[in-house]
N, C-alpha and C. Protein backbone atom coordinates (compact mmCIF):
# COMPACT_ATOMS: atom_id res chain seq x y z
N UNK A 1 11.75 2.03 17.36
CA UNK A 1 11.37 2.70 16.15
C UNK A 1 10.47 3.87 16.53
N UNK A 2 11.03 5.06 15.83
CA UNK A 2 9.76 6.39 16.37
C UNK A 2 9.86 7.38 14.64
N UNK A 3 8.64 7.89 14.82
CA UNK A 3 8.21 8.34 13.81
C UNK A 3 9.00 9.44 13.89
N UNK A 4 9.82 10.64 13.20
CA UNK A 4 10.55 12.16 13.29
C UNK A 4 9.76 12.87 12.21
N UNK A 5 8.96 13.71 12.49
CA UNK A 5 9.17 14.75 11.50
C UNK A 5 9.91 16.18 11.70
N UNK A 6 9.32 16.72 10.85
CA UNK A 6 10.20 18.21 10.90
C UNK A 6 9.16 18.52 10.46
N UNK A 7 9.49 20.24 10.65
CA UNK A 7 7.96 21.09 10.42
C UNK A 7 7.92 21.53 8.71
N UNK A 8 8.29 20.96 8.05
CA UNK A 8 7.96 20.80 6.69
C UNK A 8 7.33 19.51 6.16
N UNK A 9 7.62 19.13 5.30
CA UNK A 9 6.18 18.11 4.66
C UNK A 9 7.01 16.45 5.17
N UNK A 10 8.31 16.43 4.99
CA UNK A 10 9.40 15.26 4.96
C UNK A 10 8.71 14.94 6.63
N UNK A 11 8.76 13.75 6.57
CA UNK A 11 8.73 12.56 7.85
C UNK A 11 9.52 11.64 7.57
N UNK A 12 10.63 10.81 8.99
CA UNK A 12 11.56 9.95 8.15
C UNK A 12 11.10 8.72 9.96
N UNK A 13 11.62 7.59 9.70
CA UNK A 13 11.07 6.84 10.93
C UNK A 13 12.61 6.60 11.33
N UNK A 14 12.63 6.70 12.74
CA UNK A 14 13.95 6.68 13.05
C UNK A 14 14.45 5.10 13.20
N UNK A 15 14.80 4.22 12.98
CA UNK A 15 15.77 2.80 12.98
C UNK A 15 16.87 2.50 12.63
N UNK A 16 17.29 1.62 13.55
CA UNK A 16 18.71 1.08 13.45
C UNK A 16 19.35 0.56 12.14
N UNK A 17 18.48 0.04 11.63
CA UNK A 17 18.91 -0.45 10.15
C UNK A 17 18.68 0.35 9.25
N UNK A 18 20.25 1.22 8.49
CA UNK A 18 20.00 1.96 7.13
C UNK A 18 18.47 2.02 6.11
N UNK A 19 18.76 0.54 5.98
CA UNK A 19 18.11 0.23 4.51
C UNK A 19 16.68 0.17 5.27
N UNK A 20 16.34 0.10 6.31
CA UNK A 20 14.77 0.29 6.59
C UNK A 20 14.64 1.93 6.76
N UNK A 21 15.38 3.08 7.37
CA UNK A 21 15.65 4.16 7.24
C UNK A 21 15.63 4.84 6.12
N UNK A 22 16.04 3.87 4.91
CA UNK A 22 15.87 4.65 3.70
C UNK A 22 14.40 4.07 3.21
N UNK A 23 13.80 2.95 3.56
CA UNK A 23 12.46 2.66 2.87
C UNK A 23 11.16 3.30 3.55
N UNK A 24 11.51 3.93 4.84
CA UNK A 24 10.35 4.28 5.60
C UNK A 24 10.22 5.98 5.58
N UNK A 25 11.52 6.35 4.49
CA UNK A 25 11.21 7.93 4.38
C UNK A 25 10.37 8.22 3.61
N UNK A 26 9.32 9.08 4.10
CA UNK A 26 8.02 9.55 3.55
C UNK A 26 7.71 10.76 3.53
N UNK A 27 7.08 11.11 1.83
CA UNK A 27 6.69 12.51 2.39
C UNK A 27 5.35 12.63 1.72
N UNK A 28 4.62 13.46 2.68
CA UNK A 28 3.48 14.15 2.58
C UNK A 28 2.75 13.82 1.56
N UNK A 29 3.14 14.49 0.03
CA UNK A 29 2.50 14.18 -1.07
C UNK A 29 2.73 13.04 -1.56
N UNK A 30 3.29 12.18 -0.98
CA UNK A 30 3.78 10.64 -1.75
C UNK A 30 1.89 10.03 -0.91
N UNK A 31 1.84 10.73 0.04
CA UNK A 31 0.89 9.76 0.86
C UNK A 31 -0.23 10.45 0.54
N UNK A 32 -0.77 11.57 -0.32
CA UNK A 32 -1.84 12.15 -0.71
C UNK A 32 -1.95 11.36 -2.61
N UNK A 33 -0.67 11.41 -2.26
CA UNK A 33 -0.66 10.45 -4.25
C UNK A 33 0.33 9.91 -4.52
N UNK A 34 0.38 8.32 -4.34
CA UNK A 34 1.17 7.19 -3.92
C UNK A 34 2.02 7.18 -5.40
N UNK A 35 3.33 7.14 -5.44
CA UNK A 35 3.56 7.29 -6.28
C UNK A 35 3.32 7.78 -7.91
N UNK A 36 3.44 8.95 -7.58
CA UNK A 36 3.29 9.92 -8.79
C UNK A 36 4.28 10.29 -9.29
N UNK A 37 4.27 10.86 -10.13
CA UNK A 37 5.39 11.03 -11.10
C UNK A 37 7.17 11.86 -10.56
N UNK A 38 6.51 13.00 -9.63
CA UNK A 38 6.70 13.81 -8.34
C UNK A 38 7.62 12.72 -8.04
N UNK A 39 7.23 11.38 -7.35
CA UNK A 39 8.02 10.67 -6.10
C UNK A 39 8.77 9.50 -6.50
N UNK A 40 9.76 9.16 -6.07
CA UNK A 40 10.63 8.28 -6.22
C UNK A 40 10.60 7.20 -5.34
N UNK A 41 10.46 7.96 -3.81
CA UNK A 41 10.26 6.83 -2.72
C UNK A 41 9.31 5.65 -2.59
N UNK A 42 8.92 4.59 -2.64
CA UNK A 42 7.82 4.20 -2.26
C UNK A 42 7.60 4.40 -0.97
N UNK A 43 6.21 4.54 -0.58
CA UNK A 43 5.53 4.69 0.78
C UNK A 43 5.03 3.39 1.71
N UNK A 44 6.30 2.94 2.74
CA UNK A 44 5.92 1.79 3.10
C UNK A 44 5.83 2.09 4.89
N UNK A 45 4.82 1.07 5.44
CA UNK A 45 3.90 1.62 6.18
C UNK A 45 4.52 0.87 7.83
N UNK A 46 4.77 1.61 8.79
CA UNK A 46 5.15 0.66 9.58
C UNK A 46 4.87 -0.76 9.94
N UNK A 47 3.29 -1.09 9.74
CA UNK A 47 3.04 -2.31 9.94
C UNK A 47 3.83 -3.42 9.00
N UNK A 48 4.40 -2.91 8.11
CA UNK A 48 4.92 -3.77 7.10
C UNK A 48 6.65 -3.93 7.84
N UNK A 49 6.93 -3.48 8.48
CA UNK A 49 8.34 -3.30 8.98
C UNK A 49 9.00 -4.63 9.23
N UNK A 50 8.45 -5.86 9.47
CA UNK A 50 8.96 -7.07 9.76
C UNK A 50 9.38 -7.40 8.42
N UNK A 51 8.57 -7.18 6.77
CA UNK A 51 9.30 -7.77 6.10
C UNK A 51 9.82 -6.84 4.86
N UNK A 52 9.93 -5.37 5.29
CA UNK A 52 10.05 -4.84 4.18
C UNK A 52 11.19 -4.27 3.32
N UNK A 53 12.01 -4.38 5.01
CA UNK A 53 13.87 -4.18 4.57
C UNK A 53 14.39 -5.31 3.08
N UNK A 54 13.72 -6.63 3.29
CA UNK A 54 14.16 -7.49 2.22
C UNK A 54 13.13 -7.59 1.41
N UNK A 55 11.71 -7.18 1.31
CA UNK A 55 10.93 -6.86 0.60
C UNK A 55 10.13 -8.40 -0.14
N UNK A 56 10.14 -9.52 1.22
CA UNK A 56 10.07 -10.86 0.98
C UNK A 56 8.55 -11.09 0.98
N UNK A 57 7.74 -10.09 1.20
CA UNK A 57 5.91 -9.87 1.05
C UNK A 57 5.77 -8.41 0.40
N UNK A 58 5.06 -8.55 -0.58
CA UNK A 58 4.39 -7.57 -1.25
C UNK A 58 3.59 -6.62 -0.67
N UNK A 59 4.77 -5.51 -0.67
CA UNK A 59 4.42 -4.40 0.30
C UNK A 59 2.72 -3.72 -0.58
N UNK A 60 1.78 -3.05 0.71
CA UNK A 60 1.07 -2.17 0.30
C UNK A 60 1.22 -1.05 -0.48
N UNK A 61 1.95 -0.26 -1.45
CA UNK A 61 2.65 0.38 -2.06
C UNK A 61 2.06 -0.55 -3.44
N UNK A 62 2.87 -1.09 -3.41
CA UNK A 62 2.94 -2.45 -4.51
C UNK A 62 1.73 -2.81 -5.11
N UNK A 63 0.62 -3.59 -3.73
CA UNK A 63 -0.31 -3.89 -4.03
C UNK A 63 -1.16 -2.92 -4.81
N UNK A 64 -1.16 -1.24 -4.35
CA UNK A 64 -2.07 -0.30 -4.38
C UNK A 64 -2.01 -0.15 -6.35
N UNK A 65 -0.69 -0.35 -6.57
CA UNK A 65 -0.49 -0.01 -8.02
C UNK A 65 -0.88 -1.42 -8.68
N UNK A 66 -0.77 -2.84 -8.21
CA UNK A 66 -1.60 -3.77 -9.19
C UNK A 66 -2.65 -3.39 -9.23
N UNK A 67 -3.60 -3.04 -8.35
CA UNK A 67 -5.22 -2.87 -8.12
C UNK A 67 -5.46 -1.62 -9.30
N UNK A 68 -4.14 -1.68 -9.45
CA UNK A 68 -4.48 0.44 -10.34
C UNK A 68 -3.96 0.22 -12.03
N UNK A 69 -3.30 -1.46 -11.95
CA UNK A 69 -3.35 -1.83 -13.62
C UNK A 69 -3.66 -3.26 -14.36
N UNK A 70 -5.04 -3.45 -12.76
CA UNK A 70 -5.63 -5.03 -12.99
C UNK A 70 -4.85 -6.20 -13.07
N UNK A 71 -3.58 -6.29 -12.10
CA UNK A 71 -3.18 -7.50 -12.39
C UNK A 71 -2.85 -8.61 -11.04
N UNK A 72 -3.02 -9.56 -10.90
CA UNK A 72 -3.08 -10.59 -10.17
C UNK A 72 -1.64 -11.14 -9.88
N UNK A 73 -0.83 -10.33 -8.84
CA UNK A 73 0.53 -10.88 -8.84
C UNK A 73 0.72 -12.07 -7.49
N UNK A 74 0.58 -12.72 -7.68
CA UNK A 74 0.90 -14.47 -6.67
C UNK A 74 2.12 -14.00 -5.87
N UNK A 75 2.35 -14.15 -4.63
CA UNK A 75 3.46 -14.23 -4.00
C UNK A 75 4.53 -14.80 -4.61
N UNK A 76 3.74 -16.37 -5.04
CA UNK A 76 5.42 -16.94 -5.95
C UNK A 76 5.93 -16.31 -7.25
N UNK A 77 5.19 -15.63 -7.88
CA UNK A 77 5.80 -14.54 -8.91
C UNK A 77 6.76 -13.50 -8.06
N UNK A 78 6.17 -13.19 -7.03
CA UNK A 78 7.03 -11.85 -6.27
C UNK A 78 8.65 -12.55 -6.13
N UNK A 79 8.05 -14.02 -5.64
CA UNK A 79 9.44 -14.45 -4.94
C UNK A 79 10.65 -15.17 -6.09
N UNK A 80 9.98 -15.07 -7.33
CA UNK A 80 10.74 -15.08 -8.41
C UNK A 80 12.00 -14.23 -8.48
N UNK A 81 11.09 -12.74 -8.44
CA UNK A 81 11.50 -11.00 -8.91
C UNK A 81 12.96 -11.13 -8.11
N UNK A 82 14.16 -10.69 -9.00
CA UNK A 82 14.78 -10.06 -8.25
C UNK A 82 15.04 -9.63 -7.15
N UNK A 83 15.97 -8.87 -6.07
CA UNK A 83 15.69 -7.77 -5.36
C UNK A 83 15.44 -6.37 -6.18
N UNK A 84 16.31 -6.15 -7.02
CA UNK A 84 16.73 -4.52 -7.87
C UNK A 84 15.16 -4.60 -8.81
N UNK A 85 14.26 -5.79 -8.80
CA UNK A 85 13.02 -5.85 -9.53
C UNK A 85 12.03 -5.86 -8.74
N UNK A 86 11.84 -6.08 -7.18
CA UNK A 86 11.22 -5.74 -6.00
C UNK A 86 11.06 -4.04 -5.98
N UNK A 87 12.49 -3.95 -5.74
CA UNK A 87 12.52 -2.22 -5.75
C UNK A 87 11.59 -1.48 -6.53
N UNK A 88 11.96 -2.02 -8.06
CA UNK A 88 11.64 -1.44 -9.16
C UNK A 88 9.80 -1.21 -8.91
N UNK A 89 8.93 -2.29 -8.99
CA UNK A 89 7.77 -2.35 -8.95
C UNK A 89 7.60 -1.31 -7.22
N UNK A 90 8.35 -0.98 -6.54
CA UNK A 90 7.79 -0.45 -5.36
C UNK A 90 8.12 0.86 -5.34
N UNK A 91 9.07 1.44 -6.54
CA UNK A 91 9.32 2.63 -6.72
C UNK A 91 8.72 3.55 -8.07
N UNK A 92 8.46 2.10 -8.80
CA UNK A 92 7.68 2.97 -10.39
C UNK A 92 6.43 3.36 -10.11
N UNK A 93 6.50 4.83 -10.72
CA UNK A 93 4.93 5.43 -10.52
C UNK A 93 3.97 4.67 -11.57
N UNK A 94 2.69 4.65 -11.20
CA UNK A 94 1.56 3.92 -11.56
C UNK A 94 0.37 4.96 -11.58
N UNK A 95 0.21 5.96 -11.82
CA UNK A 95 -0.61 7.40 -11.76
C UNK A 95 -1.53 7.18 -13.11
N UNK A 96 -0.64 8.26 -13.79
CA UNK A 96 -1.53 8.18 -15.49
C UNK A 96 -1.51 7.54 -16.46
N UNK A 97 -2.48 7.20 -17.06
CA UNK A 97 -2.65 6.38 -17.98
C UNK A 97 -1.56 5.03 -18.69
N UNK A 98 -0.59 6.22 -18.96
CA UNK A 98 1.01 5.97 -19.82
C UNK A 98 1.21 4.97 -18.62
N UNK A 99 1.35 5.41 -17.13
CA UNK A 99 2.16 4.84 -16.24
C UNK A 99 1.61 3.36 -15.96
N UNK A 100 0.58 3.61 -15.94
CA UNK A 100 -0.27 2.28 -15.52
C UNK A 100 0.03 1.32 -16.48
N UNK A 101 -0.44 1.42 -17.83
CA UNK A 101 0.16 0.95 -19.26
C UNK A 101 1.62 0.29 -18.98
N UNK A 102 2.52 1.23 -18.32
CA UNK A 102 3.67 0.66 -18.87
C UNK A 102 4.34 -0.21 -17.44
N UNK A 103 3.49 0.05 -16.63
CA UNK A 103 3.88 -0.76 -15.03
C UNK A 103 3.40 -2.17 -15.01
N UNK A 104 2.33 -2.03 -16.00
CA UNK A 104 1.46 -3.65 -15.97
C UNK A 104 2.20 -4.14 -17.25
N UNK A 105 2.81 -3.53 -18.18
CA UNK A 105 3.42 -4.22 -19.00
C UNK A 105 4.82 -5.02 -18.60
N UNK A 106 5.52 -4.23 -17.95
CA UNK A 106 6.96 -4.42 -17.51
C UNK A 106 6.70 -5.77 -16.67
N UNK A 107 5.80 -5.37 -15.95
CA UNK A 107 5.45 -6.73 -14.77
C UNK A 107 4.89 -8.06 -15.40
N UNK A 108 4.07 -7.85 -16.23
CA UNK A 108 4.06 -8.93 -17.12
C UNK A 108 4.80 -9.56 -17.73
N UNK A 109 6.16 -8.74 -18.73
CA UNK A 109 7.17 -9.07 -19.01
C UNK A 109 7.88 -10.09 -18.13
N UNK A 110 7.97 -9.76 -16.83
CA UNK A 110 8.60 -10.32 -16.05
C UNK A 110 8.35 -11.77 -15.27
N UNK A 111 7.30 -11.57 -15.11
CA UNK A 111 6.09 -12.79 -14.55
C UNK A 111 6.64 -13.73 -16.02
N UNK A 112 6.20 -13.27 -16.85
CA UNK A 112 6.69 -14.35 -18.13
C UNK A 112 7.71 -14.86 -18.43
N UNK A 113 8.86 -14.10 -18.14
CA UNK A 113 10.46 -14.47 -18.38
C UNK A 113 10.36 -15.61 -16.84
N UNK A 114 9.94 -15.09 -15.83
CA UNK A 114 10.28 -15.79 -14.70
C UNK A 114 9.66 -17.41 -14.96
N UNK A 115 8.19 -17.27 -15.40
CA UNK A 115 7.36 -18.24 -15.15
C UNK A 115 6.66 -19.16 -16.38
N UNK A 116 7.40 -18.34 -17.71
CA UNK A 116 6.42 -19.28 -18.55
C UNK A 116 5.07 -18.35 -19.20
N UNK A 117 4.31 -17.83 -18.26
CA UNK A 117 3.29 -17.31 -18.41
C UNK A 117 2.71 -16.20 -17.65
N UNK A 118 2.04 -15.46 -18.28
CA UNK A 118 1.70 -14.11 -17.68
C UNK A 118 0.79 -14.20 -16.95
N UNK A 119 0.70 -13.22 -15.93
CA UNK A 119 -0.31 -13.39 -14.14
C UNK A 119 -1.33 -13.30 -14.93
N UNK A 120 -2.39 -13.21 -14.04
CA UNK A 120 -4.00 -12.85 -14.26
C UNK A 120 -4.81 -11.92 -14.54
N UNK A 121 -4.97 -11.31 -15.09
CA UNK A 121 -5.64 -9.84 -14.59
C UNK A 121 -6.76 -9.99 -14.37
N UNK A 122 -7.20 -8.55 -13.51
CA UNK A 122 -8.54 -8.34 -13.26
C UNK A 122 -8.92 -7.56 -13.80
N UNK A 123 -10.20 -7.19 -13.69
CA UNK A 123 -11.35 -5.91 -14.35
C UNK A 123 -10.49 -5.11 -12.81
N UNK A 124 -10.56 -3.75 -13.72
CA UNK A 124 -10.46 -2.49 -12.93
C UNK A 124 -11.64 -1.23 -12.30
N UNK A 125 -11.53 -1.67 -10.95
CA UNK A 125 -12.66 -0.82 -10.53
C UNK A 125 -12.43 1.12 -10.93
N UNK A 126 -13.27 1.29 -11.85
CA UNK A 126 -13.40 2.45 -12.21
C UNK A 126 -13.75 3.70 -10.86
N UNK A 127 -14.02 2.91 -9.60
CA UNK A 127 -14.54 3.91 -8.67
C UNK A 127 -14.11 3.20 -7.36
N UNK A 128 -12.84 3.12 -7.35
CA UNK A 128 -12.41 1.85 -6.03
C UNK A 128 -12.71 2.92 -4.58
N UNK A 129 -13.27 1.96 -3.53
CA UNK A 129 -13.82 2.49 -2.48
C UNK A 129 -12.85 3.32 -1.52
N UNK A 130 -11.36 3.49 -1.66
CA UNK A 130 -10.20 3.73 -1.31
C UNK A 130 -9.91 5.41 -1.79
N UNK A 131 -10.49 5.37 -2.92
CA UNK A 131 -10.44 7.17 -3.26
C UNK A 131 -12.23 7.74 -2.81
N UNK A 132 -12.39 7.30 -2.27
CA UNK A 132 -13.83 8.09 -1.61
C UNK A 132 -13.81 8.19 -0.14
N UNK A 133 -13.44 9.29 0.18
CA UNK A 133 -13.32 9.75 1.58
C UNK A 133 -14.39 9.66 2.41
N UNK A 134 -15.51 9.56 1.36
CA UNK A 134 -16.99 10.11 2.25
C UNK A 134 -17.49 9.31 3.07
N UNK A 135 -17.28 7.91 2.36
CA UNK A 135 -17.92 6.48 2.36
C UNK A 135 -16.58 5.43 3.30
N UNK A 136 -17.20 4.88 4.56
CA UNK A 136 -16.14 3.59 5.23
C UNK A 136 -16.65 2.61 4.64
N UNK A 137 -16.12 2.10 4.05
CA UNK A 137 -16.94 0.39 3.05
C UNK A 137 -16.95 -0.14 4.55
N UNK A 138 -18.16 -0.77 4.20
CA UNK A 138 -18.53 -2.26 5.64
C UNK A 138 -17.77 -2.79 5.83
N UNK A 139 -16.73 -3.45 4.66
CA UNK A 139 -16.07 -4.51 5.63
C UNK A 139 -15.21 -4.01 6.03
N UNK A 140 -14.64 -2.50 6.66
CA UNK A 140 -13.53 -1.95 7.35
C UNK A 140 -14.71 -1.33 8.57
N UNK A 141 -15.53 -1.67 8.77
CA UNK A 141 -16.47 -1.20 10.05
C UNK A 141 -16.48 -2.53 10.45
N UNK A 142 -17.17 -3.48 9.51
CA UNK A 142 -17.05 -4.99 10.39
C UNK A 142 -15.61 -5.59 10.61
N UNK A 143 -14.64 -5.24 10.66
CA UNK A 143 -13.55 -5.78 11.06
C UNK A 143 -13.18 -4.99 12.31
N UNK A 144 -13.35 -4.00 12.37
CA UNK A 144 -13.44 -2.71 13.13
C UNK A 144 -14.20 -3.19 14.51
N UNK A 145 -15.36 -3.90 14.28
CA UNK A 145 -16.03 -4.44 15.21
C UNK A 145 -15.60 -5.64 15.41
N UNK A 146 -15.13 -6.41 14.73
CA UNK A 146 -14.72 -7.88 15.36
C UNK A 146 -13.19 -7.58 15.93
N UNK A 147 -13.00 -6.26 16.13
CA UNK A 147 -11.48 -6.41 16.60
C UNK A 147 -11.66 -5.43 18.35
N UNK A 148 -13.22 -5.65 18.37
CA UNK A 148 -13.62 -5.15 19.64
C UNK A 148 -13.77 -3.15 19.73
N UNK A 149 -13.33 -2.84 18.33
CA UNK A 149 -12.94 -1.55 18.27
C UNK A 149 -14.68 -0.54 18.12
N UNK A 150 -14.45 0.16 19.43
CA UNK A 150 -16.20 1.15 19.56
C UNK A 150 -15.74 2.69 18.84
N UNK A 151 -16.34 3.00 17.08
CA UNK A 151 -16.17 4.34 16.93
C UNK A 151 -17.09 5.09 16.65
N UNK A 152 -17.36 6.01 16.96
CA UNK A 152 -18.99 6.59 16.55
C UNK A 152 -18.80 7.26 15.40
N UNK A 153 -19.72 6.63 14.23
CA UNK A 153 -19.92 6.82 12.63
C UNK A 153 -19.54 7.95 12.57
N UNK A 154 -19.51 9.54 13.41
CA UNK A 154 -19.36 10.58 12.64
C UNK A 154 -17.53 10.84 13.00
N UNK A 155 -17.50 10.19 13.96
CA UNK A 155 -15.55 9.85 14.04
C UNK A 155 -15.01 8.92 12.45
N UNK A 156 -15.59 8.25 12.48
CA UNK A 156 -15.20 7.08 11.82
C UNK A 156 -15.41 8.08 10.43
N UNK A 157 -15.93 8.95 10.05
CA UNK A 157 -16.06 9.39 8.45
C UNK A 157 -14.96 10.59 8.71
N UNK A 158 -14.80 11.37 9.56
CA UNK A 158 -13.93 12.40 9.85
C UNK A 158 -12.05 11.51 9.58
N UNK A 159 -12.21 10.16 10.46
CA UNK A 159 -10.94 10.05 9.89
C UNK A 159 -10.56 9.25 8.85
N UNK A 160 -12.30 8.72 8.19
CA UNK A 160 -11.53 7.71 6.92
C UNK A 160 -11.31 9.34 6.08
N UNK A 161 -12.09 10.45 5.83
CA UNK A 161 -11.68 11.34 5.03
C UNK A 161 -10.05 11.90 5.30
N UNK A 162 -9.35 12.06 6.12
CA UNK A 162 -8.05 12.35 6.24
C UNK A 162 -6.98 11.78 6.45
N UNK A 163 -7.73 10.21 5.82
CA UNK A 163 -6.54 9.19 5.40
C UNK A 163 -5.98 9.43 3.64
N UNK A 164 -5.00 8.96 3.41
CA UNK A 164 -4.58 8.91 2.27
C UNK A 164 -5.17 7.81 1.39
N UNK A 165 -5.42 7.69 0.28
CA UNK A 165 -6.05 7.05 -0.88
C UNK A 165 -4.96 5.58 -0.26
N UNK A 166 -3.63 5.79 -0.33
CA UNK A 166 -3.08 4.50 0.02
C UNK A 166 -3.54 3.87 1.57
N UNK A 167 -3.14 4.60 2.42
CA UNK A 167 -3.99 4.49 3.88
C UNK A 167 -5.66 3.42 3.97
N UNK A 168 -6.46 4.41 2.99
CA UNK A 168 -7.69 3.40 3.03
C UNK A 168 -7.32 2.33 1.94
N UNK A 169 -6.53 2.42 1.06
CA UNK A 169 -6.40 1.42 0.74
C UNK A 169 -6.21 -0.07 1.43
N UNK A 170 -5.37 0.06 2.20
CA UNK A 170 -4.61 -0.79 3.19
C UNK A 170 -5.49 -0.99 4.29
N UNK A 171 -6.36 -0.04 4.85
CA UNK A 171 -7.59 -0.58 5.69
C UNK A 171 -8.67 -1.97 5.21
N UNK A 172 -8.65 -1.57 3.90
CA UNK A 172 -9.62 -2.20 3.02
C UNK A 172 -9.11 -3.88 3.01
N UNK A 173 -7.90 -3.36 2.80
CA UNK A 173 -7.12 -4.88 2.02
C UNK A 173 -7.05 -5.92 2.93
N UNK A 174 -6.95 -5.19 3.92
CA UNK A 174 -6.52 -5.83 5.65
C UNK A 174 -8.15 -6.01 6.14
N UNK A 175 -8.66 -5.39 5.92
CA UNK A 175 -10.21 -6.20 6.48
C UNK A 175 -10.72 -7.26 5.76
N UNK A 176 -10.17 -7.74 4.43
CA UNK A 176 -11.09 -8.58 3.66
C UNK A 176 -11.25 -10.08 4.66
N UNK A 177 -11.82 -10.77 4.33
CA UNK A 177 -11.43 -12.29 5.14
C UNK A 177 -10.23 -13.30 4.42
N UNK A 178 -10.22 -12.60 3.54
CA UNK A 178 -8.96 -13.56 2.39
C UNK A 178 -7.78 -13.24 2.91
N UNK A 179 -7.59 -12.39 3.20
CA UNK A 179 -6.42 -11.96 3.49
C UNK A 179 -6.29 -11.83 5.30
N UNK A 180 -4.63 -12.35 5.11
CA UNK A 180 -4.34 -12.66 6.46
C UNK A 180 -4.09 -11.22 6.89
N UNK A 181 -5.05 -10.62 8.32
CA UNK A 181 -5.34 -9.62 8.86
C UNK A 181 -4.63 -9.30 10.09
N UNK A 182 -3.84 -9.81 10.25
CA UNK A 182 -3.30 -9.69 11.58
C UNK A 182 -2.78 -8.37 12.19
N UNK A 183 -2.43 -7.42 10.79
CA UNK A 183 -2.05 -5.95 10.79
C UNK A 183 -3.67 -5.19 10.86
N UNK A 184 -4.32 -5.58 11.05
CA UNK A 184 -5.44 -4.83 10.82
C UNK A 184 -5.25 -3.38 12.04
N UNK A 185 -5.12 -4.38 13.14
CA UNK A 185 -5.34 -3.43 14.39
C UNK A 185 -4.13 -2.27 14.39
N UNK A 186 -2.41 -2.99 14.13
CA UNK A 186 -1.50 -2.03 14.37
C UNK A 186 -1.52 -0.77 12.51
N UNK A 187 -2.48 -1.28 11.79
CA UNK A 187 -2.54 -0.54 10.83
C UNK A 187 -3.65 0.88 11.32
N UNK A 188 -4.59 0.48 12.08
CA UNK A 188 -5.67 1.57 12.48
C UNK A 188 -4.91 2.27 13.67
N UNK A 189 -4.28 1.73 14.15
CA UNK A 189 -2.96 2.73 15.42
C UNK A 189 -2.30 3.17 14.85
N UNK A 190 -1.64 2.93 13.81
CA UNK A 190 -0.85 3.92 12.92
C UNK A 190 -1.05 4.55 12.01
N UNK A 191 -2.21 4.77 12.25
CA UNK A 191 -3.30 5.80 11.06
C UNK A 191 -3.82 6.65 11.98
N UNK A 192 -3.85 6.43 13.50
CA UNK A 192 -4.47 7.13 14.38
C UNK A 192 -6.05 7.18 14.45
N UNK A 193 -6.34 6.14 13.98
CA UNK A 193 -7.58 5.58 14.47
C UNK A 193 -8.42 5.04 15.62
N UNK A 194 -7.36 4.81 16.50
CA UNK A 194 -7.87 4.52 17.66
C UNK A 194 -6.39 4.71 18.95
């Protein structure tokens, strides 16, 4: 697997399998603003490559837009969904207002038809640490350090600022302790972090 770009904004990852070829094409502004109205593709990240051709774990893409319309989706709800309803949630934009509204509705819909009852929601962080370039939240420095990794603070703010809102997202998500981290390290190599 190797990354191709071309000297315009399009990057596509080169692999043997079509359907991962078509999920790993990315461009530029999809990764400055993760699905916006603009993009169709979802933006899925190499570390996710083991399961994302069949889309059997809830890609980062995915996650970035529950966190963006408060809702609590369980793996076993995911593994309910469809495939063509996998897609759907990894390709619908989740941006403005309307979108968010109608992405957490649809998904609810669905969670309910599947399960009886609708997921969880959460309170929505009005100022999530993922759109602030300025600031590395601790627990992506302390994971940073328990993964043996030495960066000096004024590196470490230079490249959380020229990550993408989804990018630190996925730093974040992957450092918590709840969550199984095992991508932590090949996520900061493929961000060019270290």
């Amino acid at each position: 697997m190797k990354l191709l770009c071309t000297l315009g904004l399009n990057c596509r990852i080169s692999l043997s399998d079509p359907a991962l070829q078509q999920a790993f094409t990315m461009n530029s502004e999809c990764l400055r603003h993760p699905m916006s109205a603009q993009s169709k593709q979802p933006t899925y990240f190499e570390f996710e490559a083991d399961f994302v051709a069949a889309l059997r774990c809830i890609p980062m893409q995915v996650r970035y837009n529950l966190d963006s319309c408060g809702i609590k989706l369980k793996l076993e709800h995911w593994n309910h969904f469809s495939p063509d309803q996998k897609q759907a949630l990894a390709e619908s934009p989740c941006q403005s207002a309307s979108e968010v509204t109608a992405y957490g509705d649809r998904l609810q819909a669905w969670v309910t038809a599947q399960t009886g009852s609708s997921a969880k929601t959460l309170a929505i962080d009005p100022e999530p640490a993922w759109l602030n370039g300025n600031v590395v939240p601790e627990v992506v420095l302390a994971k940073a350090e328990d993964c043996g990794l030495a960066i000096a603070p004024q590196q470490w703010l230079e490249h959380w600022a020229g990550l993408s809102p989804l990018q630190r997202f996925a730093l974040i998500k992957l450092s918590r302790p709840s969550h199984e981290n095992r991508n932590f390290l090949p996520a900061m190599q493929e961000f060019g972090l270290v």
